[in-house]
N, C-alpha and C. Protein backbone atom coordinates (compact mmCIF):
# COMPACT_ATOMS: atom_id res chain seq x y z
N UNK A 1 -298.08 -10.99 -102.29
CA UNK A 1 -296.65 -11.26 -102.35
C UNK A 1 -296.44 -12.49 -103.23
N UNK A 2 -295.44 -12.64 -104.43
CA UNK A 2 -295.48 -13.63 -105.22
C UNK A 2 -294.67 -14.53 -104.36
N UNK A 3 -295.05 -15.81 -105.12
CA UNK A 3 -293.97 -16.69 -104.21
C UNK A 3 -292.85 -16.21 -104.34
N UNK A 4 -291.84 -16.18 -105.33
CA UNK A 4 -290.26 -15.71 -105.54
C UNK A 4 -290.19 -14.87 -104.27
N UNK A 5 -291.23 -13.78 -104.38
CA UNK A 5 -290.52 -12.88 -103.20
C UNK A 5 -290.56 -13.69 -101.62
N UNK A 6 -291.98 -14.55 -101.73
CA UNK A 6 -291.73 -15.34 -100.14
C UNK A 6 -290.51 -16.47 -100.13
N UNK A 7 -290.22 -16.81 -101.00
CA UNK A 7 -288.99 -17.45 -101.02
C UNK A 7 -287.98 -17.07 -100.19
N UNK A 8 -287.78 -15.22 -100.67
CA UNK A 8 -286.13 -14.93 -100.69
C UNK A 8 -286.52 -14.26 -99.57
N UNK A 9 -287.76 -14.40 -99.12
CA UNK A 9 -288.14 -13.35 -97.80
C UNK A 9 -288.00 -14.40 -96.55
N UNK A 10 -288.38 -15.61 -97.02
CA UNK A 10 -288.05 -17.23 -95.61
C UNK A 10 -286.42 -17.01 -95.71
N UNK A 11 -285.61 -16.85 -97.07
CA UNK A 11 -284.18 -16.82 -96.76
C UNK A 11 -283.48 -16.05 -95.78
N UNK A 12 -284.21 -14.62 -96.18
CA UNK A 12 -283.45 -13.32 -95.62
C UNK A 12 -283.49 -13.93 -94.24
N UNK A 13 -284.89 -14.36 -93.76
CA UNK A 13 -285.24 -14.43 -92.60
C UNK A 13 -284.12 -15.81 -91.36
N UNK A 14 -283.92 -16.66 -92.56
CA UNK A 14 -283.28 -17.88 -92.13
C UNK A 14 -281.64 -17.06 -92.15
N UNK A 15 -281.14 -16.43 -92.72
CA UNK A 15 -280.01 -15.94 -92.80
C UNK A 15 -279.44 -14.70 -91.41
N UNK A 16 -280.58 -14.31 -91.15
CA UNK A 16 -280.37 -13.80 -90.11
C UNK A 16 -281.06 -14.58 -88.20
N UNK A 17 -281.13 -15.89 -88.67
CA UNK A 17 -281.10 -16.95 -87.55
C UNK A 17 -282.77 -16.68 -86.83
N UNK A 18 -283.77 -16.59 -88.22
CA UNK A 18 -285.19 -17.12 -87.27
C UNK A 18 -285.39 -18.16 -88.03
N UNK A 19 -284.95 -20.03 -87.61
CA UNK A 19 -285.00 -21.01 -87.82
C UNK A 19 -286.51 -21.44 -88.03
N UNK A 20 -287.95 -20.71 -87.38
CA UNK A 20 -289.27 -20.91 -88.00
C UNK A 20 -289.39 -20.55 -89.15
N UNK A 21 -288.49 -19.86 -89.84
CA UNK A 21 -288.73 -19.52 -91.39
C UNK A 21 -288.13 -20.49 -92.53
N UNK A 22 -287.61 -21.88 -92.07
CA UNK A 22 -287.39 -22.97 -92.39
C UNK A 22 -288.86 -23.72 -92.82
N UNK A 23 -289.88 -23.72 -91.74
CA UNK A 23 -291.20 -24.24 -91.49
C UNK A 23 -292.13 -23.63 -92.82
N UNK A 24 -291.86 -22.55 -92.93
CA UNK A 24 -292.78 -21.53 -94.29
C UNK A 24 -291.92 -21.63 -95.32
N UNK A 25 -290.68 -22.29 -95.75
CA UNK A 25 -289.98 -22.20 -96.93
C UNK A 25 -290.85 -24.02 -97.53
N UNK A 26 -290.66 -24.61 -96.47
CA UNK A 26 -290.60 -25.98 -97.58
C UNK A 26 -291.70 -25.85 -98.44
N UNK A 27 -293.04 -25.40 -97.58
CA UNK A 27 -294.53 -25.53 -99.04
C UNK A 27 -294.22 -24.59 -99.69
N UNK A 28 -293.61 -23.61 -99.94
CA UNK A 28 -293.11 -22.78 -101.01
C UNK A 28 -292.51 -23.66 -102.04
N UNK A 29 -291.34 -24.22 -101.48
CA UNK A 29 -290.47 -24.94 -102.61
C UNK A 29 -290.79 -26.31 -102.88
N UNK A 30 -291.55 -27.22 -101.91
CA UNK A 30 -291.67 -28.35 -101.92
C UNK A 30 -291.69 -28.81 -103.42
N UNK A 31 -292.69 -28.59 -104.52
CA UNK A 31 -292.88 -28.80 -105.81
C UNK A 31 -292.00 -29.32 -106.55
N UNK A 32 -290.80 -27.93 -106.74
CA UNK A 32 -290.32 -27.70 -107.31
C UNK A 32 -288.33 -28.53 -106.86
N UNK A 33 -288.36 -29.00 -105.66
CA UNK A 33 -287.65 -29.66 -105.46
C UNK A 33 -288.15 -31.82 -105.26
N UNK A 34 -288.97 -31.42 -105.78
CA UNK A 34 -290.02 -32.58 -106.46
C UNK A 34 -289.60 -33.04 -107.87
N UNK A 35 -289.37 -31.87 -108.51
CA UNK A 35 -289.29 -31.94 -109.67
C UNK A 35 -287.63 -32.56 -110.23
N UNK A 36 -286.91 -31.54 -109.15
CA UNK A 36 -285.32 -31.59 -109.12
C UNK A 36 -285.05 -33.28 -109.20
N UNK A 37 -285.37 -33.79 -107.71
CA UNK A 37 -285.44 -35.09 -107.26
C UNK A 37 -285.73 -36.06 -108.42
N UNK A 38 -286.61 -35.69 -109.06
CA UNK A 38 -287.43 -36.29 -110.13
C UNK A 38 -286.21 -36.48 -111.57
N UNK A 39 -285.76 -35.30 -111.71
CA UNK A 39 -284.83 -35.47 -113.02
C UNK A 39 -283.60 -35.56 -112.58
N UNK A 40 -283.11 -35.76 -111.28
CA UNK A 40 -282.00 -36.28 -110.64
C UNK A 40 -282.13 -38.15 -110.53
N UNK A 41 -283.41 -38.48 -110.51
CA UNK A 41 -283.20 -39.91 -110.14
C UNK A 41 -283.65 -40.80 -111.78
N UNK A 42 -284.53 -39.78 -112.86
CA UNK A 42 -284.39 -40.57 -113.82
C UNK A 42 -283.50 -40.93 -114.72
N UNK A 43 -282.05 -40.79 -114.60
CA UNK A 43 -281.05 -41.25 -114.82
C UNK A 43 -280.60 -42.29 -114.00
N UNK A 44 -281.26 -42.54 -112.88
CA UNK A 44 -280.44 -43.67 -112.21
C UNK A 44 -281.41 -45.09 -112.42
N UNK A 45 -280.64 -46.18 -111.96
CA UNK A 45 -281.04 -47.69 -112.33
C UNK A 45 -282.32 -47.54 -111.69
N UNK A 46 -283.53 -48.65 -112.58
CA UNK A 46 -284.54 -48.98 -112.07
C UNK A 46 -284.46 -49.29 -110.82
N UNK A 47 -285.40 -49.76 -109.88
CA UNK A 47 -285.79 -49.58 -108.66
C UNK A 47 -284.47 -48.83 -107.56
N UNK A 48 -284.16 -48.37 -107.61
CA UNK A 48 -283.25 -47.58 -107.05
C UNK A 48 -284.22 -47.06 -105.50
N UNK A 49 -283.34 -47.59 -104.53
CA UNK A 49 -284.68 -47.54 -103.23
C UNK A 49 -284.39 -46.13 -102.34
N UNK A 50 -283.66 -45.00 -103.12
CA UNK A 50 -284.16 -43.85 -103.31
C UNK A 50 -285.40 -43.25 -103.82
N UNK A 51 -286.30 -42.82 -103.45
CA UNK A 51 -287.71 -42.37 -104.38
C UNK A 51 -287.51 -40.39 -104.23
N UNK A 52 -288.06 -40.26 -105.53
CA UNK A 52 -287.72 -38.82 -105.16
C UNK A 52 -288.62 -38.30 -103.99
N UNK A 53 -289.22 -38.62 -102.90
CA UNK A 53 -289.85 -38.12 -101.53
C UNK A 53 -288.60 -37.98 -100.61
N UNK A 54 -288.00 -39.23 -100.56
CA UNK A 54 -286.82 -39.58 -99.49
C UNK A 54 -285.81 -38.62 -100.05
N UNK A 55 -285.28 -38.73 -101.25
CA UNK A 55 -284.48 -37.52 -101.47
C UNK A 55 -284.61 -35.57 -101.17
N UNK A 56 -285.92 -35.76 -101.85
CA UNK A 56 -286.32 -34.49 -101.17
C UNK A 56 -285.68 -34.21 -99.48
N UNK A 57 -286.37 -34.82 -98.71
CA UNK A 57 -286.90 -35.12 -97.95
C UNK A 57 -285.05 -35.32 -96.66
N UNK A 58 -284.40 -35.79 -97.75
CA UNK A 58 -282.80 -36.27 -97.07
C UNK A 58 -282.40 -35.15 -97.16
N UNK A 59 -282.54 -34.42 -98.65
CA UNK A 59 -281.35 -33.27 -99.16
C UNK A 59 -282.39 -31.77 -97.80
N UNK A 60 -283.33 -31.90 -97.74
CA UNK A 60 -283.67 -30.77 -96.93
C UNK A 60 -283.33 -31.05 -96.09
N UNK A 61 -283.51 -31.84 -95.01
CA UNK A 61 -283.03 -32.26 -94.08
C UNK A 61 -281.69 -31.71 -93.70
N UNK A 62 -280.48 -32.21 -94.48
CA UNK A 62 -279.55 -31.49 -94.83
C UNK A 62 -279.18 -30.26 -94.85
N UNK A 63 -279.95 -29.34 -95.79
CA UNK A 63 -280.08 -28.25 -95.95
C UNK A 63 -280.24 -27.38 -94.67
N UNK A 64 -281.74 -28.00 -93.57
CA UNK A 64 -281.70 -27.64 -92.52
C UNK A 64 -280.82 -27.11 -91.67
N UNK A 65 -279.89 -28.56 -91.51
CA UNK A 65 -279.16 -28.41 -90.19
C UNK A 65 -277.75 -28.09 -90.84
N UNK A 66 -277.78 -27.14 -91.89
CA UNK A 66 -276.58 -26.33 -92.09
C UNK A 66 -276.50 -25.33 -91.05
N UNK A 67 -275.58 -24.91 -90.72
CA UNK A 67 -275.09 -23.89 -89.92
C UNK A 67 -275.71 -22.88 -90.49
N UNK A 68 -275.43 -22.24 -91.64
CA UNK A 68 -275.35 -21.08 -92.18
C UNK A 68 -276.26 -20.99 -93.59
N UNK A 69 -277.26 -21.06 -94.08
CA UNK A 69 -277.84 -21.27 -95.58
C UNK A 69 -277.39 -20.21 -95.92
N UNK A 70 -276.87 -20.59 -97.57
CA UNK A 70 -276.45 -19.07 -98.01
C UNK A 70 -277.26 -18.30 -98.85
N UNK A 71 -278.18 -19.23 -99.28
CA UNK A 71 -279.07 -19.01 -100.43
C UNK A 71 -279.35 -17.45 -100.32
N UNK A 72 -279.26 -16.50 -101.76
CA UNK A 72 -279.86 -15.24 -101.33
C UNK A 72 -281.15 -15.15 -102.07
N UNK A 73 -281.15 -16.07 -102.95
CA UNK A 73 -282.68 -16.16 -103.59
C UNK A 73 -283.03 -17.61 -104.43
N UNK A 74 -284.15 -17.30 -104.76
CA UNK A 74 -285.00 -18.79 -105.00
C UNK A 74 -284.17 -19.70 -105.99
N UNK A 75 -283.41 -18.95 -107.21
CA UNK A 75 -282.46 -19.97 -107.97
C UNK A 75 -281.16 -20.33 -107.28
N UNK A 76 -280.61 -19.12 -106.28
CA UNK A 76 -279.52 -19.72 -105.70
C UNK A 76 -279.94 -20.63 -104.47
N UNK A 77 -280.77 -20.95 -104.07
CA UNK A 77 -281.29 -22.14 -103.29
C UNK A 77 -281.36 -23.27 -103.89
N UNK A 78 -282.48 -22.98 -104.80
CA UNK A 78 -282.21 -24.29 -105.72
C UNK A 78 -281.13 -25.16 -106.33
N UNK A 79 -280.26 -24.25 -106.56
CA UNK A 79 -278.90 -24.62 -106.77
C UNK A 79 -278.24 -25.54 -105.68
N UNK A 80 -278.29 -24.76 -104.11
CA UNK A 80 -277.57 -25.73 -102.99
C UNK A 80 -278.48 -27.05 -103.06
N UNK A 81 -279.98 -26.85 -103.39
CA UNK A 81 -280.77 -27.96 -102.89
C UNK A 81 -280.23 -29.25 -104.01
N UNK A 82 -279.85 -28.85 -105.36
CA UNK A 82 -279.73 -29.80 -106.08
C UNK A 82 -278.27 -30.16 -105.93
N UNK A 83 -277.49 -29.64 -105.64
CA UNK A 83 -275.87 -29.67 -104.72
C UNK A 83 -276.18 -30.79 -104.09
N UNK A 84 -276.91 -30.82 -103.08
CA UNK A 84 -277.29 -31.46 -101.41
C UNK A 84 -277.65 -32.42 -102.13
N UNK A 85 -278.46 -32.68 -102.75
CA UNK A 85 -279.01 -34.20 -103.72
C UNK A 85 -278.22 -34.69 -104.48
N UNK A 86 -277.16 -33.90 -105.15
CA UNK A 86 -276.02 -34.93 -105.66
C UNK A 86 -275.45 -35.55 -104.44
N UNK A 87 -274.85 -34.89 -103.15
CA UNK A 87 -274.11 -35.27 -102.25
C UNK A 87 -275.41 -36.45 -102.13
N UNK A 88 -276.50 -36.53 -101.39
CA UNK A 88 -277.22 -37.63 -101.03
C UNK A 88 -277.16 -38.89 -102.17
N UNK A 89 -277.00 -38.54 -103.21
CA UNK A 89 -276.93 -39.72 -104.01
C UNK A 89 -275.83 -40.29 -104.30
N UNK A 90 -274.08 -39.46 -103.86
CA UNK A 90 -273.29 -39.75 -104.39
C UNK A 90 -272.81 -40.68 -102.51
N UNK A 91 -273.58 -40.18 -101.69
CA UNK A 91 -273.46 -41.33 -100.17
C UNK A 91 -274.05 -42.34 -100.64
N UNK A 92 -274.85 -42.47 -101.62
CA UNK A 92 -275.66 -43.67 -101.20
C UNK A 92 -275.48 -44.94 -102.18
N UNK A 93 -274.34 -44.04 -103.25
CA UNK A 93 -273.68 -44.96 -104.05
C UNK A 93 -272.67 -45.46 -103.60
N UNK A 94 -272.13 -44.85 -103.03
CA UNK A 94 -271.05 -44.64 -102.42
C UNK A 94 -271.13 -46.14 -100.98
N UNK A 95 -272.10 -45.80 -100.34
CA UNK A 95 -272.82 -47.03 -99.58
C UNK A 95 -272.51 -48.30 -99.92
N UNK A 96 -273.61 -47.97 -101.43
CA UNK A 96 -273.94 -49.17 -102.46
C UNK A 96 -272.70 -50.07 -102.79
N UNK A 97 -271.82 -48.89 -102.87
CA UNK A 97 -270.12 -49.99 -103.37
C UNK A 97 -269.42 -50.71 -102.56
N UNK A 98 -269.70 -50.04 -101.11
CA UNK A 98 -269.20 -50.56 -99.72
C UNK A 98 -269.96 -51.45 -100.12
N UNK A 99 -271.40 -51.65 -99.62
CA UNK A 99 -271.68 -53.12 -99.21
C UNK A 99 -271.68 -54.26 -100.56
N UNK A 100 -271.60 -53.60 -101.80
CA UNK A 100 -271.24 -54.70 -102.94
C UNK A 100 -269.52 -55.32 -102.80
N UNK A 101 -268.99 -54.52 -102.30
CA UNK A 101 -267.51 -54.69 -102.06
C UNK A 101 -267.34 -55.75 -100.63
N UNK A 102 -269.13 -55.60 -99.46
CA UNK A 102 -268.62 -56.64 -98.59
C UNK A 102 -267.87 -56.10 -97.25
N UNK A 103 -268.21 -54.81 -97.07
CA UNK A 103 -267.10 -54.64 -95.91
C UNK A 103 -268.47 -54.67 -94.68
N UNK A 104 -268.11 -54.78 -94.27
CA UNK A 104 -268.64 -55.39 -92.99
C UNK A 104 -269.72 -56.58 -93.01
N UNK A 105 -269.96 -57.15 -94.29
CA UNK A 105 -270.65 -57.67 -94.18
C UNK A 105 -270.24 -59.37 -94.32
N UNK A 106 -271.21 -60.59 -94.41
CA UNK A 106 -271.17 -61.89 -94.52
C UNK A 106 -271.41 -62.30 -95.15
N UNK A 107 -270.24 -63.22 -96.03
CA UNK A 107 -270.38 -63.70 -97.44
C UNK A 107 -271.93 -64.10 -97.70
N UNK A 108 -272.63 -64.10 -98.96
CA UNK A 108 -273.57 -64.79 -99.22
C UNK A 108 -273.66 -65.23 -100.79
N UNK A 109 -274.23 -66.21 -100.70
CA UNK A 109 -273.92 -66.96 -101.95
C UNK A 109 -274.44 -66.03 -103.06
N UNK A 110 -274.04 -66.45 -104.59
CA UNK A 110 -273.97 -65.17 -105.62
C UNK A 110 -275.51 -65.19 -105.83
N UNK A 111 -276.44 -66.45 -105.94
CA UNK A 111 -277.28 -66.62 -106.28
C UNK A 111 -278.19 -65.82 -105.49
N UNK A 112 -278.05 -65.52 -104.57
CA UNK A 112 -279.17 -64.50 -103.48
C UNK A 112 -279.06 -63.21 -103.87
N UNK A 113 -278.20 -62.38 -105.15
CA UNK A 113 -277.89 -61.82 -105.58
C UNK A 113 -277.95 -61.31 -106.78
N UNK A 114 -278.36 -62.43 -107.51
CA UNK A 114 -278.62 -62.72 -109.02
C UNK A 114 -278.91 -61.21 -109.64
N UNK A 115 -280.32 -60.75 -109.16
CA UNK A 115 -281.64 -59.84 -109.53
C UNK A 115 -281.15 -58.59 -109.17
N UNK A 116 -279.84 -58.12 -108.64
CA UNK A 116 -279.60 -56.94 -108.16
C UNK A 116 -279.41 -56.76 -109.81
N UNK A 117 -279.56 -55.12 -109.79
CA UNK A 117 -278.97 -54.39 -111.09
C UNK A 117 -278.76 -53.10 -110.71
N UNK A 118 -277.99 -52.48 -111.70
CA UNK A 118 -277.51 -51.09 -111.57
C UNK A 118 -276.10 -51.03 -111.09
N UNK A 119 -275.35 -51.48 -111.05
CA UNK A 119 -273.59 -51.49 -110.23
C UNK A 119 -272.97 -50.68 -111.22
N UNK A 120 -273.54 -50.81 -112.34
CA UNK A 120 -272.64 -49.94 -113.56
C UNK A 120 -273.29 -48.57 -112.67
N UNK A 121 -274.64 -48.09 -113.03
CA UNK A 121 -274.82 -46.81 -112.57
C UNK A 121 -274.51 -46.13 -111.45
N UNK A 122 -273.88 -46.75 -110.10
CA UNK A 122 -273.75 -46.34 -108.94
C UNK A 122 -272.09 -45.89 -109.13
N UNK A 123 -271.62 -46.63 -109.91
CA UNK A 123 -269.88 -46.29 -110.66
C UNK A 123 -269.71 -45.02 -111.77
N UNK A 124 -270.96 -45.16 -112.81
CA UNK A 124 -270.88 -43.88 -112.97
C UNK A 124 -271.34 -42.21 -112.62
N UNK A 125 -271.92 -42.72 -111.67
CA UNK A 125 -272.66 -41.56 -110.74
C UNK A 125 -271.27 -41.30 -109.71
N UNK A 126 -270.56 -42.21 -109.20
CA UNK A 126 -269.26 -42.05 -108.48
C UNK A 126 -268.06 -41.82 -109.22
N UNK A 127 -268.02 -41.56 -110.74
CA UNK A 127 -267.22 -41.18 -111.74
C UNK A 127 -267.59 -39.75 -112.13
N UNK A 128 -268.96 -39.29 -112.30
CA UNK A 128 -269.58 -38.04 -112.36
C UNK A 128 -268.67 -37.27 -111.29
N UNK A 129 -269.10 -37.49 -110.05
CA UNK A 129 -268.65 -37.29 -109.18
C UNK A 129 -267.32 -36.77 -109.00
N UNK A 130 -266.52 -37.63 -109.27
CA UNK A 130 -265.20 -37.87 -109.25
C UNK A 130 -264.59 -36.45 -109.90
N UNK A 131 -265.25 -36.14 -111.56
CA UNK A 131 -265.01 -35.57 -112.67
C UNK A 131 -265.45 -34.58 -112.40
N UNK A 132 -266.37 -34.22 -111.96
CA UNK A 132 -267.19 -32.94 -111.35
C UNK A 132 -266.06 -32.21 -109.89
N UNK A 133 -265.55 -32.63 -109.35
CA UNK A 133 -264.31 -32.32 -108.52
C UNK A 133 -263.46 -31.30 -109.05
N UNK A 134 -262.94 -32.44 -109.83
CA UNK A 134 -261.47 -32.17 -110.53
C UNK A 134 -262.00 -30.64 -111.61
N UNK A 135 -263.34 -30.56 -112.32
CA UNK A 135 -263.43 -29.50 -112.52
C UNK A 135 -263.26 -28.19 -112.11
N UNK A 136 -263.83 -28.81 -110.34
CA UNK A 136 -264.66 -27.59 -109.76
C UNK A 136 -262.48 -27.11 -109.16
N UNK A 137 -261.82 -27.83 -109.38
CA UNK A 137 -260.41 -27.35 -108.97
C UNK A 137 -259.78 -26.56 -110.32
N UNK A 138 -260.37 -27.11 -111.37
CA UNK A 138 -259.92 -26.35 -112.65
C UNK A 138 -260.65 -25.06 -113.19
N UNK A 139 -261.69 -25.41 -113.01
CA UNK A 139 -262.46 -23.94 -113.28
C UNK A 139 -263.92 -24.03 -112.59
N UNK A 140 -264.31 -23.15 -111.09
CA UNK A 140 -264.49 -23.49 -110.16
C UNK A 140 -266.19 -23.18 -111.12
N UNK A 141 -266.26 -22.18 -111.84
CA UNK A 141 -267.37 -21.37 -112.48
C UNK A 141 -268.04 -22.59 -113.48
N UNK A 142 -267.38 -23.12 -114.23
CA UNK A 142 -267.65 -24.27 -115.19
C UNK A 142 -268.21 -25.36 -114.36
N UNK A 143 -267.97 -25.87 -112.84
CA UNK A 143 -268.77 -27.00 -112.54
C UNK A 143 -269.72 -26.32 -111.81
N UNK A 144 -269.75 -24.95 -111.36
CA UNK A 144 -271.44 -24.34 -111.29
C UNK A 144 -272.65 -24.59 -111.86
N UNK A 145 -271.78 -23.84 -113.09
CA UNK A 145 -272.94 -24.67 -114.11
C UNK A 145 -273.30 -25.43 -114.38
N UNK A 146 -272.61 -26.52 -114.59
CA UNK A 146 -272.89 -27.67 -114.57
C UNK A 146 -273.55 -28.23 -113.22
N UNK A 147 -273.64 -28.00 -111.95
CA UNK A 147 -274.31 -28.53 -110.94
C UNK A 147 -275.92 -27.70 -111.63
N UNK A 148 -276.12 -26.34 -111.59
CA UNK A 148 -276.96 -25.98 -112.02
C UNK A 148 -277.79 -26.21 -113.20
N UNK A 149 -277.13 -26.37 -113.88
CA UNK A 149 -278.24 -27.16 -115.33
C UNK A 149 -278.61 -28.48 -115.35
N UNK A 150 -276.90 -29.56 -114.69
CA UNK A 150 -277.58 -30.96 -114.55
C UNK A 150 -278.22 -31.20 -113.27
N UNK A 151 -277.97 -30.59 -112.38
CA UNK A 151 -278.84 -31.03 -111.16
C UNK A 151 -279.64 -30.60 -110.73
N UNK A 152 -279.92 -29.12 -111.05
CA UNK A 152 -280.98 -28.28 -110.09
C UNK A 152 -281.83 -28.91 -111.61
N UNK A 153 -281.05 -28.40 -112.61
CA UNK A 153 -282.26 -28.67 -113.98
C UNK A 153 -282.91 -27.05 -114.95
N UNK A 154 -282.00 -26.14 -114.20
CA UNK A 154 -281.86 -24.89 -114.29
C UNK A 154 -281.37 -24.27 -115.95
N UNK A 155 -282.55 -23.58 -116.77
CA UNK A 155 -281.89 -23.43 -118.47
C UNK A 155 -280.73 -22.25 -118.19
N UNK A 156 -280.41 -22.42 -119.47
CA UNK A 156 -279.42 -21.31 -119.44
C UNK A 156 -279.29 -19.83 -118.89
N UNK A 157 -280.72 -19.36 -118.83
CA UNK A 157 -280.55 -17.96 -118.94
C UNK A 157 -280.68 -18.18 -117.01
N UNK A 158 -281.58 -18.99 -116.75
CA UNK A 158 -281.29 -19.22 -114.92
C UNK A 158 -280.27 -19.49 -114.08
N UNK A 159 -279.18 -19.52 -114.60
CA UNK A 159 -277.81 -20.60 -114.94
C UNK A 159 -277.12 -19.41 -114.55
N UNK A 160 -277.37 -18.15 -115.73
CA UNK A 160 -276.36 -17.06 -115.82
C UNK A 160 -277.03 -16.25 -114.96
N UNK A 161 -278.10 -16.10 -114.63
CA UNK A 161 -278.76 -15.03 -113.65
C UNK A 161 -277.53 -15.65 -112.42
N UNK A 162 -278.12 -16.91 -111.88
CA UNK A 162 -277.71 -17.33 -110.53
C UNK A 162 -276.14 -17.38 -110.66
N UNK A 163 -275.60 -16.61 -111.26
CA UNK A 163 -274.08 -17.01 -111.08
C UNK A 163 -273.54 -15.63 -111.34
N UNK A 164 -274.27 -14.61 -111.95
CA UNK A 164 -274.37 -13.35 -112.29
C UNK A 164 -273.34 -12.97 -113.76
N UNK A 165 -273.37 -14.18 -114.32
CA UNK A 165 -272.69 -14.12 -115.59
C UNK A 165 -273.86 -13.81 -117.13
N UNK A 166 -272.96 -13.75 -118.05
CA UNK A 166 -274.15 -13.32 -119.19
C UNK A 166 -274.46 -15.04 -119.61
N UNK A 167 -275.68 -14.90 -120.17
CA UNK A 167 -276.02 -15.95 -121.21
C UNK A 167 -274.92 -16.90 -122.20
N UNK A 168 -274.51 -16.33 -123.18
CA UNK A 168 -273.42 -16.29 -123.47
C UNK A 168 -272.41 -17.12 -122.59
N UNK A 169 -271.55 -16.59 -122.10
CA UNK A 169 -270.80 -17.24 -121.18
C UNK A 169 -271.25 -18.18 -120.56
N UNK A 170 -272.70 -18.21 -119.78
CA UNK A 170 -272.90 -19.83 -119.34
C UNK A 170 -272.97 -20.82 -120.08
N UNK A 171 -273.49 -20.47 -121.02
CA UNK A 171 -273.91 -21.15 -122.45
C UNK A 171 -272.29 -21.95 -122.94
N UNK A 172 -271.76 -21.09 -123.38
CA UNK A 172 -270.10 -21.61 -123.41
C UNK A 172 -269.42 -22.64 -122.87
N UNK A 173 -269.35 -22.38 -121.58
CA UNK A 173 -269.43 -22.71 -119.85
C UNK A 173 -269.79 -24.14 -120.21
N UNK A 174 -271.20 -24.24 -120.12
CA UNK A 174 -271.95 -25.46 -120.40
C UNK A 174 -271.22 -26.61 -120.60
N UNK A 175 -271.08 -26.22 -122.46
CA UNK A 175 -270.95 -27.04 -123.68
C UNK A 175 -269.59 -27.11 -123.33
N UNK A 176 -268.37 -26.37 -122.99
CA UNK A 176 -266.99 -26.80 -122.96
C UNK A 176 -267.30 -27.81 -121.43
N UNK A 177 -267.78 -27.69 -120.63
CA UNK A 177 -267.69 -28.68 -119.36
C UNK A 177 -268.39 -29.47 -119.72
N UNK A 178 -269.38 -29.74 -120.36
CA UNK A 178 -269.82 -31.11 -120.80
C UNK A 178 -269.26 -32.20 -121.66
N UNK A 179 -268.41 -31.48 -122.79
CA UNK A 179 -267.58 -32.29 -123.33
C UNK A 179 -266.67 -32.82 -122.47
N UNK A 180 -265.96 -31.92 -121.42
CA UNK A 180 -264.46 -32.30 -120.41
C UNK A 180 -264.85 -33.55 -119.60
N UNK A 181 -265.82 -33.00 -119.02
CA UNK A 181 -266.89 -34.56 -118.03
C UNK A 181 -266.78 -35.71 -119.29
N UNK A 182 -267.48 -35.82 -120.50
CA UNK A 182 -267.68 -36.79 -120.90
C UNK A 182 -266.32 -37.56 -121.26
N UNK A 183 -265.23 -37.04 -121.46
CA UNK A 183 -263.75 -37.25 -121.69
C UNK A 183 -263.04 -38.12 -120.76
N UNK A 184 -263.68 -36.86 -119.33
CA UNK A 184 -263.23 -37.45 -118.28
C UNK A 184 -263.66 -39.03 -117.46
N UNK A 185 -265.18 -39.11 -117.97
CA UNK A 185 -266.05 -40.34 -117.57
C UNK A 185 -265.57 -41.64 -118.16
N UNK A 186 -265.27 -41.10 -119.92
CA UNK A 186 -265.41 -41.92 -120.23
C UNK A 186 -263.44 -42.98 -120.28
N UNK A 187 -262.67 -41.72 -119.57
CA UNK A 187 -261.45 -42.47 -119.41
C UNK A 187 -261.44 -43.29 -118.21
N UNK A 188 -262.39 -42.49 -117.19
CA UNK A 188 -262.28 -43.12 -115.73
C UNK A 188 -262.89 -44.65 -115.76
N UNK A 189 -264.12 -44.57 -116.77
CA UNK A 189 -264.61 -45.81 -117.10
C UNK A 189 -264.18 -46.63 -117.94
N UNK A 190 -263.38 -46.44 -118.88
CA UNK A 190 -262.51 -47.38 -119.54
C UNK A 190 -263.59 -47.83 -121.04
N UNK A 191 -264.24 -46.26 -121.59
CA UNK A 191 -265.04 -46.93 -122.32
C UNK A 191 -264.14 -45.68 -123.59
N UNK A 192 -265.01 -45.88 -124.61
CA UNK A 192 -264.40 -44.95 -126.02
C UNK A 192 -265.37 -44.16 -126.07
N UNK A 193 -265.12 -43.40 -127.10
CA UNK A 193 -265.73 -41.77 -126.93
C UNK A 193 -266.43 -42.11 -128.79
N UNK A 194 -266.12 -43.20 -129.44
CA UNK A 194 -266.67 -43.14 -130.68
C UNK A 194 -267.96 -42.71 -130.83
């Protein structure tokens, strides 16, 4: 049995509520949501005290204790799993701004502070975010793809399988939502598009 098929065979199985088929999916996928984690966090600021293990590791977690997984096969899993890892990264920026912002916490002098870095990246990961929304309300198909190519890490032709569109069209898809995001980022951020 190839993996693909034990994949979508732990799904079937999880879809119809035998929760031990959770236990036989992760060394199937573990790798490969290794990998996800991996080109999800090398865009973000150095030491970032996310490591792609803990992410893995958060976004399954997650995944777990969904009610319902919908996944019907190994790319449309991948897809929620790299979904679930934006959400984990966009909490933990999200976190990050709370406690840079101070809410619940006790003043401390700037200097104990100096060495932090990354505040730009946790703003534009919460601007991604933001922009990635407002898509998914404008054209729900266009921020698919886009979750799928930038987050799972998924090429084109995996893109259009998992969405059941042609090549072509994701391809399209893509390149018009990547320009709209960058439009959109770069107004939310107050930077120029030169």
């Amino acid at each position: 049995m190839s993996q693909d098929t034990s994949v979508t065979t732990c799904l079937d199985l999880l879809r119809n509520g035998d929760t031990a088929a959770l236990d036989r999916l992760l060394p199937l996928v573990y790798d490969e949501l290794r990998a996800i984690a991996g080109r999800q966090l090398r865009d973000e600021r150095p030491g970032h005290t996310l490591g792609a293990t803990a992410l893995v590791h958060e976004a399954y977690t997650r995944l777990a204790t969904r009610e319902h997984l919908s996944a019907v096969d190994k790319s449309h899993f991948f897809a929620q799993a790299a979904q679930t890892m934006r959400r984990v990264l966009i909490d933990h920026a999200r976190a990050r701004r709370r406690q840079k912002r101070g809410q619940g916490q006790e003043a401390i002098p700037l200097e104990a502070v100096e060495g932090l870095v990354g505040e730009a990246d946790a703003e534009e990961l919460l601007s991604l975010d933001e922009a990635l929304t407002r898509l998914a309300e404008l054209s729900p198909r266009a921020a698919s793809v886009v979750e799928r190519r930038f987050f799972a890490g998924l090429s084109v032709a995996e893109t259009a399988e998992s969405l059941g569109i042609s090549v072509r069209t994701a391809h399209r898809e893509w390149l018009t939502a990547r320009a709209w995001l960058r439009k959109e980022i770069a107004a939310d951020l107050g930077l120029s598009l030169l």
